[in-house]
Protein backbone atom coordinates (compact mmCIF):
# COMPACT_ATOMS: atom_id res chain seq x y z
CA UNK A 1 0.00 0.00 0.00
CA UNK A 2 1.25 2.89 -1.14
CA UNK A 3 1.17 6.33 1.34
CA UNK A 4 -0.43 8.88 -1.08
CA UNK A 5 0.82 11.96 1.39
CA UNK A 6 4.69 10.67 0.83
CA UNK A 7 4.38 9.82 -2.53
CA UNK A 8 3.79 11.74 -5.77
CA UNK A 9 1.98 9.83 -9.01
CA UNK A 10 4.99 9.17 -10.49
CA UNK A 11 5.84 7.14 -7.60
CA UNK A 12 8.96 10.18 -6.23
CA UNK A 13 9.01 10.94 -2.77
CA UNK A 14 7.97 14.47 -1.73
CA UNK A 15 10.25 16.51 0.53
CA UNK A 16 9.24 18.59 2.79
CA UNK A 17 9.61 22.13 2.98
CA UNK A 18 12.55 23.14 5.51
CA UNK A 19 11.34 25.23 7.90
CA UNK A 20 14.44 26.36 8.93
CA UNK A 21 17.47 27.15 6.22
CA UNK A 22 21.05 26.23 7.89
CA UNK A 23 23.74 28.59 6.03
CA UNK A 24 25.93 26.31 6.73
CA UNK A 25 24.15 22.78 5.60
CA UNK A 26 23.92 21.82 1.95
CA UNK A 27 20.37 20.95 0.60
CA UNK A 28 19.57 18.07 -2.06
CA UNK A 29 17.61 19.78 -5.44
CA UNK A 30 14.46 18.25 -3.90
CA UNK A 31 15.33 19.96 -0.66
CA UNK A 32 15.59 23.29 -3.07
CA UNK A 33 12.74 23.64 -4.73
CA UNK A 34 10.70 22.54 -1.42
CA UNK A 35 12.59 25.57 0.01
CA UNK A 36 11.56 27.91 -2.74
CA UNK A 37 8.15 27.00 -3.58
CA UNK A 38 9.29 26.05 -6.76
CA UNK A 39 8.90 23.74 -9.61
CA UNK A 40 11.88 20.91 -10.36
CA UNK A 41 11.68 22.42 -14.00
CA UNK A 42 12.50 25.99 -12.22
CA UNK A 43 15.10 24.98 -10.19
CA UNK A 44 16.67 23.40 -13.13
CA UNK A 45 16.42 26.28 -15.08
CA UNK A 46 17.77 28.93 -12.42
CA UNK A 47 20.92 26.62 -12.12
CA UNK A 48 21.39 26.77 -15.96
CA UNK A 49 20.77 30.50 -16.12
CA UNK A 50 23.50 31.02 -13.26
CA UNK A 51 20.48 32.23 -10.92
CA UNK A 52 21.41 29.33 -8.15
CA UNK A 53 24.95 28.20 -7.50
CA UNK A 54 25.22 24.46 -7.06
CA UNK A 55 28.02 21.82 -5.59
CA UNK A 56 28.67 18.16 -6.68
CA UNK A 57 29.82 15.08 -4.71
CA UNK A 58 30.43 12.59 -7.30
CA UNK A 59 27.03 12.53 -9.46
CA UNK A 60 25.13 14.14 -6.30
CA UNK A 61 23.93 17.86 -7.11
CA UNK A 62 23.86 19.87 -3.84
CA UNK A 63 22.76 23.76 -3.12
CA UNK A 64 24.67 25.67 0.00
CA UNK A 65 22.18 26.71 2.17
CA UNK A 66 23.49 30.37 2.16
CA UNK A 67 23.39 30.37 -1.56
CA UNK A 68 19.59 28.82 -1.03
CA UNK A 69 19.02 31.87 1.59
CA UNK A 70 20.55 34.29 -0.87
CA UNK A 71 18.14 33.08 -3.93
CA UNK A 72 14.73 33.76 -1.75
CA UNK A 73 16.07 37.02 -0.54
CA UNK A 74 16.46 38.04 -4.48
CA UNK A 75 13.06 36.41 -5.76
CA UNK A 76 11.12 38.95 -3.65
């Protein structure tokens, strides 16, 4: 049985929103776009554009959480 609250259709767990951003933590790209209110697609794209700053570790894509504090304080 499969817990619709935890679980999106295409089967993807959903993340949920941090209520508190650590400057010093690094957040996953689900983690992100929880963060901003934001679609995966948009979060994607502001990474391409140069908008959000990103770190790897191996094939893992991470976001500093002061670069994560830094992008809301410019989307207002």
């Amino acid at each position: 049985m499969i817990d619709s609250k935890r679980t999106s259709r295409a089967g993807l767990k959903r993340v949920p929103r941090p209520t508190v951003i650590d400057p010093n933590q690094r957040y996953s790209l689900a983690e992100t776009h929880a963060a901003l209110s934001q679609s995966h697609a948009k979060t994607f794209q502001d990474i391409k554009l140069g908008r959000l700053k990103t770190m790897r570790d191996g094939r893992r894509r991470y976001v500093l959480g002061s670069e994560l504090i830094r992008r809301a304080r410019s989307s207002d």
